[in-house]
Protein backbone atom coordinates (compact mmCIF):
# COMPACT_ATOMS: atom_id res chain seq x y z
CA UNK A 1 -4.01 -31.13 134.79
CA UNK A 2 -5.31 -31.56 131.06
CA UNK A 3 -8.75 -32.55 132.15
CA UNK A 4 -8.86 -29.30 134.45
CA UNK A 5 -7.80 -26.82 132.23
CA UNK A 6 -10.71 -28.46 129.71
CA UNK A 7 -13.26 -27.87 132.93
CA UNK A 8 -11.93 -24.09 133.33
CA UNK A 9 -12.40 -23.76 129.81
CA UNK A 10 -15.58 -24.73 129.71
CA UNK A 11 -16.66 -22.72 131.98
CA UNK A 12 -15.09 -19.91 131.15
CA UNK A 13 -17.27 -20.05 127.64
CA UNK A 14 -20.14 -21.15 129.41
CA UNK A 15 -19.87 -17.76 131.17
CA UNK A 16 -19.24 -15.74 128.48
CA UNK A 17 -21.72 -16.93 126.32
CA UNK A 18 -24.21 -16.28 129.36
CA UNK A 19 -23.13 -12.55 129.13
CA UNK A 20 -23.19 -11.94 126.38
CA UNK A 21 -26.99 -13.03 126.23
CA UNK A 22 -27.25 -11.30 128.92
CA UNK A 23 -25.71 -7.89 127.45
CA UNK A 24 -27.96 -8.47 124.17
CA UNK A 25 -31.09 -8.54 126.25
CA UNK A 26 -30.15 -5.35 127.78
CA UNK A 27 -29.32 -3.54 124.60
CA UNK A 28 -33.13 -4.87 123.53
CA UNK A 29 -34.92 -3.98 126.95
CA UNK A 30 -32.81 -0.12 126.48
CA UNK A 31 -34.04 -0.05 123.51
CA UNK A 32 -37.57 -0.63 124.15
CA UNK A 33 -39.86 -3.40 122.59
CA UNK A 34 -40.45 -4.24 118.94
CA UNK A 35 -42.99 -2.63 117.36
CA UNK A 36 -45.20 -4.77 115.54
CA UNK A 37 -48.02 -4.15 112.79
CA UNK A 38 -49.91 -7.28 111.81
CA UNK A 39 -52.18 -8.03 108.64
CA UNK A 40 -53.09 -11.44 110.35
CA UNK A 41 -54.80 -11.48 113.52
CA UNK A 42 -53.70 -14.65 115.30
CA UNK A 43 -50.01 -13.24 114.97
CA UNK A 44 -52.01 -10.03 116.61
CA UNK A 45 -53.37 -12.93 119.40
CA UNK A 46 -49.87 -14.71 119.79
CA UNK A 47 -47.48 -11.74 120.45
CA UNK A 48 -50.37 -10.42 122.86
CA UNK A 49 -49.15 -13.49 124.95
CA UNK A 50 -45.58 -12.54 125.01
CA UNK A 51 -43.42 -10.39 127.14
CA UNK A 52 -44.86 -7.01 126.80
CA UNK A 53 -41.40 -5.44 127.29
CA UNK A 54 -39.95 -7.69 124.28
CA UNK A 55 -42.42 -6.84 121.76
CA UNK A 56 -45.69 -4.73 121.25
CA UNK A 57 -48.55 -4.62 118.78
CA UNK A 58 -48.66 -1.08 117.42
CA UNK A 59 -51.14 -1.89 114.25
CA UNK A 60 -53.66 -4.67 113.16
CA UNK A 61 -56.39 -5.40 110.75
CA UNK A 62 -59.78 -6.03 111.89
CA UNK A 63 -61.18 -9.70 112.22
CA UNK A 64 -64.86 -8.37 110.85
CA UNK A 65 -65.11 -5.34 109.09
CA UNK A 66 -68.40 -4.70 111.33
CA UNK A 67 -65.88 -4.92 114.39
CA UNK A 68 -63.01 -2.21 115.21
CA UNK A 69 -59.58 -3.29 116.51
CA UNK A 70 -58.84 -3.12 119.99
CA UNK A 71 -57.97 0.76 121.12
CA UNK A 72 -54.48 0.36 121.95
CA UNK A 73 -53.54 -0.53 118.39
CA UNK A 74 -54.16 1.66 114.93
CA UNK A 75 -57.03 0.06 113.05
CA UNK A 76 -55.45 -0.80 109.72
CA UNK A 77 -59.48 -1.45 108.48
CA UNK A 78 -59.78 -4.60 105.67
CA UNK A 79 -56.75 -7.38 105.59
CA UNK A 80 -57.28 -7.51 101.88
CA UNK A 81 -57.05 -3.35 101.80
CA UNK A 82 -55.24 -2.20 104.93
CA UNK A 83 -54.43 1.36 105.40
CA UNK A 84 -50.87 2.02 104.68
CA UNK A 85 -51.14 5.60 105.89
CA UNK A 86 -52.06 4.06 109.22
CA UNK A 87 -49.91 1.70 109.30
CA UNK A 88 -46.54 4.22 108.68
CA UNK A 89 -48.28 6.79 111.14
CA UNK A 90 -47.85 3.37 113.76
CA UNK A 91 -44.20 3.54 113.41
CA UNK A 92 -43.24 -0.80 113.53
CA UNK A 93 -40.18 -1.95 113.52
CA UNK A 94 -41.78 -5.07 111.57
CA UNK A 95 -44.74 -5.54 109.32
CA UNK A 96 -46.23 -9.51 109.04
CA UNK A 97 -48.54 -10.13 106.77
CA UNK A 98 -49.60 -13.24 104.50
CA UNK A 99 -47.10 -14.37 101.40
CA UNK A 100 -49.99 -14.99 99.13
CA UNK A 101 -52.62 -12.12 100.79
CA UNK A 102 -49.89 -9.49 100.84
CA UNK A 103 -47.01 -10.13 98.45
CA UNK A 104 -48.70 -7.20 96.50
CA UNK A 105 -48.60 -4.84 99.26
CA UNK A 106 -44.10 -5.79 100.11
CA UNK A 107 -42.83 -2.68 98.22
CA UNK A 108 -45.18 -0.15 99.84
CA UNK A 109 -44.67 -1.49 103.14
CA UNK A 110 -40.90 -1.87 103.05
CA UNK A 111 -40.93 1.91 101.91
CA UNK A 112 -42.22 3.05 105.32
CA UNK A 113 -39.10 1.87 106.96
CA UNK A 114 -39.79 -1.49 108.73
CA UNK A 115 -38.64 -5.05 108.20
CA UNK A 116 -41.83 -7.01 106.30
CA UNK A 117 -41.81 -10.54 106.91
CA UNK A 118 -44.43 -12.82 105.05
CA UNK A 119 -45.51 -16.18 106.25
CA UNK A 120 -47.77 -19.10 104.97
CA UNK A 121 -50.84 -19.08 106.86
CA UNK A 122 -53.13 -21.15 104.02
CA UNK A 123 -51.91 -24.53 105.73
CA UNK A 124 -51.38 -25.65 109.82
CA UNK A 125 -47.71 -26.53 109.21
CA UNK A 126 -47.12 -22.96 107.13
CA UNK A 127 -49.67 -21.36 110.60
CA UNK A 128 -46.96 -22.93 113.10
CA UNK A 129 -44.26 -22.26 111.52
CA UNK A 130 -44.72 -18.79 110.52
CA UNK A 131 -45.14 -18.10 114.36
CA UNK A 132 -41.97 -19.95 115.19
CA UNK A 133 -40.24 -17.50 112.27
CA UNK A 134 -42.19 -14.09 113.90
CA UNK A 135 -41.19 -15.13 117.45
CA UNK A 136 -37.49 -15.52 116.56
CA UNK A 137 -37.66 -12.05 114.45
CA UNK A 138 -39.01 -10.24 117.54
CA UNK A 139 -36.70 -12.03 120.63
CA UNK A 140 -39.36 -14.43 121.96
CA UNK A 141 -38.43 -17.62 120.00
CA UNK A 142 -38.23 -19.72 123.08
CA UNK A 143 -41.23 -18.93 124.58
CA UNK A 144 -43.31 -18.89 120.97
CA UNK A 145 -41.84 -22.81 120.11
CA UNK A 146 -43.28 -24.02 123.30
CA UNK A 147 -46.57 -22.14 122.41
CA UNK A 148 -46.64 -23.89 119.00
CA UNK A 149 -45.96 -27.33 120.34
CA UNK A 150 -48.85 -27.35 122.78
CA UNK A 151 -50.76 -26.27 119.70
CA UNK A 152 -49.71 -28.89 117.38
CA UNK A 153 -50.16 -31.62 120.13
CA UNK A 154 -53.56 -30.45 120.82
CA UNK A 155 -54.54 -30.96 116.97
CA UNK A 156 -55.10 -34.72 117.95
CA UNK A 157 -55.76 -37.85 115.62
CA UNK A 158 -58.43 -38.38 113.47
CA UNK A 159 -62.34 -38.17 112.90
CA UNK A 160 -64.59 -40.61 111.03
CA UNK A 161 -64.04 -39.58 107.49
CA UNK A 162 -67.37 -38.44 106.84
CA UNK A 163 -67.88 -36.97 103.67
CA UNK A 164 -67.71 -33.19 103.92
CA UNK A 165 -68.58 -29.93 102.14
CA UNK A 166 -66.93 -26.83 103.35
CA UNK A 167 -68.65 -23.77 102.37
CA UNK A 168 -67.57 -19.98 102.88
CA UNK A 169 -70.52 -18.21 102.61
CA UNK A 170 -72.40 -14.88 103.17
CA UNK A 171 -76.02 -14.24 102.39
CA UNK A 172 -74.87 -13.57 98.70
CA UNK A 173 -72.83 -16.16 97.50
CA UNK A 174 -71.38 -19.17 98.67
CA UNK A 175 -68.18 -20.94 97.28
CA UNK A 176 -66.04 -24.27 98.51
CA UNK A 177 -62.89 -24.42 100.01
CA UNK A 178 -60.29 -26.90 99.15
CA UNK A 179 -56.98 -28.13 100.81
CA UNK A 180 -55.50 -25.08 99.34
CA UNK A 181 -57.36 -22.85 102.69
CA UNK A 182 -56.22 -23.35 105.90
CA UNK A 183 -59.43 -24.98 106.99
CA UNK A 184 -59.35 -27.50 104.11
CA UNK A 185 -56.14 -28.37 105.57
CA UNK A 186 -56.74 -28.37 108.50
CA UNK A 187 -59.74 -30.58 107.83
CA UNK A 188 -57.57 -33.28 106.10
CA UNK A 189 -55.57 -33.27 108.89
CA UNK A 190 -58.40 -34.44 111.13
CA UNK A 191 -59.33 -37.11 108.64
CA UNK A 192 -62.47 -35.94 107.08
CA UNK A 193 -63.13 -35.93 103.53
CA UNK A 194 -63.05 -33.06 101.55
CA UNK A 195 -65.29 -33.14 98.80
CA UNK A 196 -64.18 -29.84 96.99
CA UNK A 197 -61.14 -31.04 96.94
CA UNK A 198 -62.41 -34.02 94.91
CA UNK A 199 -64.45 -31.85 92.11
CA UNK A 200 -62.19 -28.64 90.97
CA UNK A 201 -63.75 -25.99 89.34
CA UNK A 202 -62.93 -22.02 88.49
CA UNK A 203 -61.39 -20.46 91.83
CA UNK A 204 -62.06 -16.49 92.66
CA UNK A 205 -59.57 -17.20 95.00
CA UNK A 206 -57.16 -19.73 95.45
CA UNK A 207 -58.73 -22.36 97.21
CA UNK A 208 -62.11 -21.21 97.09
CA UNK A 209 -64.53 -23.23 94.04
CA UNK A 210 -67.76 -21.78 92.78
CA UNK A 211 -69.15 -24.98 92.17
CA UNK A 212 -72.59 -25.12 90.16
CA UNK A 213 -75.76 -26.73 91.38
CA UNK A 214 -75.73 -30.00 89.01
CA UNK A 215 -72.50 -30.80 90.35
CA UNK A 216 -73.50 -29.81 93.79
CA UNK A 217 -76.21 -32.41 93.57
CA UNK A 218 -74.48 -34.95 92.64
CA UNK A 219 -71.95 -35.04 96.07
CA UNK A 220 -74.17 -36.52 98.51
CA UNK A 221 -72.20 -35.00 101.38
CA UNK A 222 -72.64 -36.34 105.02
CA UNK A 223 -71.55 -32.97 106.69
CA UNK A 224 -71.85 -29.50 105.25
CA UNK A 225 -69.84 -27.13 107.19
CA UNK A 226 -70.46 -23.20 106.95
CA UNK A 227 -67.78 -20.77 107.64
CA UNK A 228 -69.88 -17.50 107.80
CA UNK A 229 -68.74 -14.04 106.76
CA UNK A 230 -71.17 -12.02 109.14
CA UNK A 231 -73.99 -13.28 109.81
CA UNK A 232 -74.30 -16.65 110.64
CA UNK A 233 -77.82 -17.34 111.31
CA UNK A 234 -78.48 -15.72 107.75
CA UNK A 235 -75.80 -17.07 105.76
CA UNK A 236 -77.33 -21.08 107.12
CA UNK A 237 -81.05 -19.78 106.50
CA UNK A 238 -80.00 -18.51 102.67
CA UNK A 239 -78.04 -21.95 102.08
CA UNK A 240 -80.84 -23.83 102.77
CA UNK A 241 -83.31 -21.59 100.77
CA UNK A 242 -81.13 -21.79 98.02
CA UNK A 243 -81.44 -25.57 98.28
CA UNK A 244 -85.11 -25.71 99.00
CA UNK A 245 -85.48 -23.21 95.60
CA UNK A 246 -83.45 -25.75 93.54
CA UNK A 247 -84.43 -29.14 94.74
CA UNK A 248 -80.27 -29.90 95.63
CA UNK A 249 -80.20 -33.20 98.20
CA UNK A 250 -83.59 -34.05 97.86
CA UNK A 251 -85.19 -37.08 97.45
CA UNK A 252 -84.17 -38.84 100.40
CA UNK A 253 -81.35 -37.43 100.95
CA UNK A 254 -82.62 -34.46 103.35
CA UNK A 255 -81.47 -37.13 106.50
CA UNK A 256 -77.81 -37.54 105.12
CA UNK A 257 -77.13 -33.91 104.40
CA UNK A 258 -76.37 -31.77 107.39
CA UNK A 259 -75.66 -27.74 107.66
CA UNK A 260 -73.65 -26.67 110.65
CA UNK A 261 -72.21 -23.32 110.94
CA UNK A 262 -68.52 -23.39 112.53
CA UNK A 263 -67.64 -21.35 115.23
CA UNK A 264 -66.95 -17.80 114.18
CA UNK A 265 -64.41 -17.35 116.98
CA UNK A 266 -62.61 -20.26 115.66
CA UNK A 267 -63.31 -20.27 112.17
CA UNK A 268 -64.24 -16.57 110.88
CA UNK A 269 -60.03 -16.17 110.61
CA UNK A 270 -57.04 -18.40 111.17
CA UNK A 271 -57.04 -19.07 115.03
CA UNK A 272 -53.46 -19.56 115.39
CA UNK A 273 -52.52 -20.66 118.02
CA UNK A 274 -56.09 -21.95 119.15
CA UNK A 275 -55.74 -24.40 115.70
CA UNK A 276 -55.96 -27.16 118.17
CA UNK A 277 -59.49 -25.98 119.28
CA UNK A 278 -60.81 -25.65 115.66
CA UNK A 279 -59.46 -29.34 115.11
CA UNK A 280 -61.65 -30.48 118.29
CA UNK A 281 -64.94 -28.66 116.71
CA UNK A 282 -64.24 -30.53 113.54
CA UNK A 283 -64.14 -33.97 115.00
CA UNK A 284 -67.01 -33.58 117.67
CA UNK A 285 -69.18 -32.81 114.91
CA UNK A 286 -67.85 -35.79 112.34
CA UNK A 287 -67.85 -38.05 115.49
CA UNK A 288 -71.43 -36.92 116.29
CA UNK A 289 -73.12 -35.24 113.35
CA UNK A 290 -76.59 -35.54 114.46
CA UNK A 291 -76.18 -33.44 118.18
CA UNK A 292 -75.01 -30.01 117.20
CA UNK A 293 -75.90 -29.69 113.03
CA UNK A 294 -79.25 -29.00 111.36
CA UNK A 295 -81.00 -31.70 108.52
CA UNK A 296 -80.91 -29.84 105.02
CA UNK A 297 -85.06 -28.63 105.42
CA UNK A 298 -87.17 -31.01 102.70
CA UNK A 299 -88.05 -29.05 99.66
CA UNK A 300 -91.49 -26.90 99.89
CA UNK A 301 -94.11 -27.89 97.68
CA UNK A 302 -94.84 -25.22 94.74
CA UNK A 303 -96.97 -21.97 96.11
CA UNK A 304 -96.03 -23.13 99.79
């Protein structure tokens, strides 16, 4: 008799906890979706994956300044300088952004009304997690774990640890990125060695070394690896002026030194979700450095 009034029990909370998920995700779907306005566009790619009636992208930042948002969101320009008229004239219910990028920005976007949530996206982990923390904010935690875990199974093991500069350039200037970025971490993660992370120097950003050319020459990398902001056929031609000018990994060393640029789909902006794909690029090319990167050009003779 015990043992059945246990079972009825059981049930009976097994069915009212099923209603009363049920009756929550009515009140939500009544309701209508969260609105969301993003300052990082692989939360803008992840929620674009989720149930459409759970939660909407109202505003976003552009990936390349030279490149407009999509039209069914309001285009909240520069991620370092988003529009905060647009973004209130969007109306979200929530506002993500980046904890170091946008910590400036919290009081002027809590004062338009919506809930600001700030995640780490300068590491994987802080990437994956921050996901997990939007989906559960905006209903779709089950669905956004799942997401994440095929992600962080598809970052795979390790490279050869090749000896590696990574470079965030333009046609202007050029600096190094260290663990501190999400693709030095990334990078560390797939077992290659990060040489900036090895030298220091004055940051202009956190994570990002302006390293000069005496120490430059001294690194003997094995891989240098361009992330390009615009550009990336200029950005590799002015790196490898500006070593030809300067006589930087000469002398024999033109064979070991190698300039790829990374994928700008991949590598232009966190990818998110598609972390797992950068991770693959990184290790094809330290597995293989010869097939898809170009030799450091030997230095022209004076008056060539």
């Amino acid at each position: 008799m015990r043992k059945q009034l246990v079972g009825t029990l059981g049930c009976t909370l097994a069915l009212v906890a099923a209603l009363a998920v049920g009756v929550a995700h009515a009140e939500q779907a009544a309701a209508g979706p969260v609105r969301v306005a993003t300052l990082l566009p692989f939360v803008e790619d992840a929620l674009r994956q989720q149930d459409a009636a759970r939660v909407v992208v109202v505003a976003a930042v552009r990936r390349q300044m030279t490149q407009p948002t999509a039209d069914d969101v309001a285009d909240l320009g520069s991620p370092h300088d988003p529009s905060m008229e647009r973004l209130a004239a969007a109306k979200p219910g929530l506002v993500v952004g980046d904890r170091a990028l946008h910590a400036r920005f919290a009081a002027r976007l809590e004062a338009t009304g919506a809930a600001v949530l700030l995640i780490d996206s300068m590491s994987v982990e802080g990437t994956l997690a921050g996901l997990v923390e939007v989906g559960k904010k905006v209903g779709v935690g089950e669905a956004m774990e799942r997401q994440v875990a095929t992600a962080r199974d598809a970052l795979g093991g390790n490279a050869p640890a090749r000896r590696t500069l990574l470079v965030f350039g333009t046609p202007e200037s050029f600096t190094l990125m260290t663990a501190k970025t999400w693709v030095g971490d990334l990078a560390a993660r797939v077992g290659l060695r990060n040489l900036a992370s090895e030298v220091g120097g004055p940051e202009r950003h956190p994570g990002f070394v302006e390293v000069n050319d005496e120490v430059l020459a001294g690194l003997d990398p094995e891989l240098v690896l361009l992330v390009s902001h615009g550009a990336p056929d200029q950005v590799k031609a002015r790196f490898a002026e500006r070593f030809q000018e300067r006589g930087i990994w000469q002398k024999g060393k033109e064979n070991a030194a190698r300039i790829h640029v990374l994928s700008p789909a991949l590598f232009s902006s966190n990818p998110g979700l598609r972390l797992g794909a950068a991770a693959g690029e990184l290790r094809k090319l330290a597995a293989d450095p010869e097939t898809a990167a170009v030799p450091v050009p030997p230095a022209r003779a004076p008056g060539a």
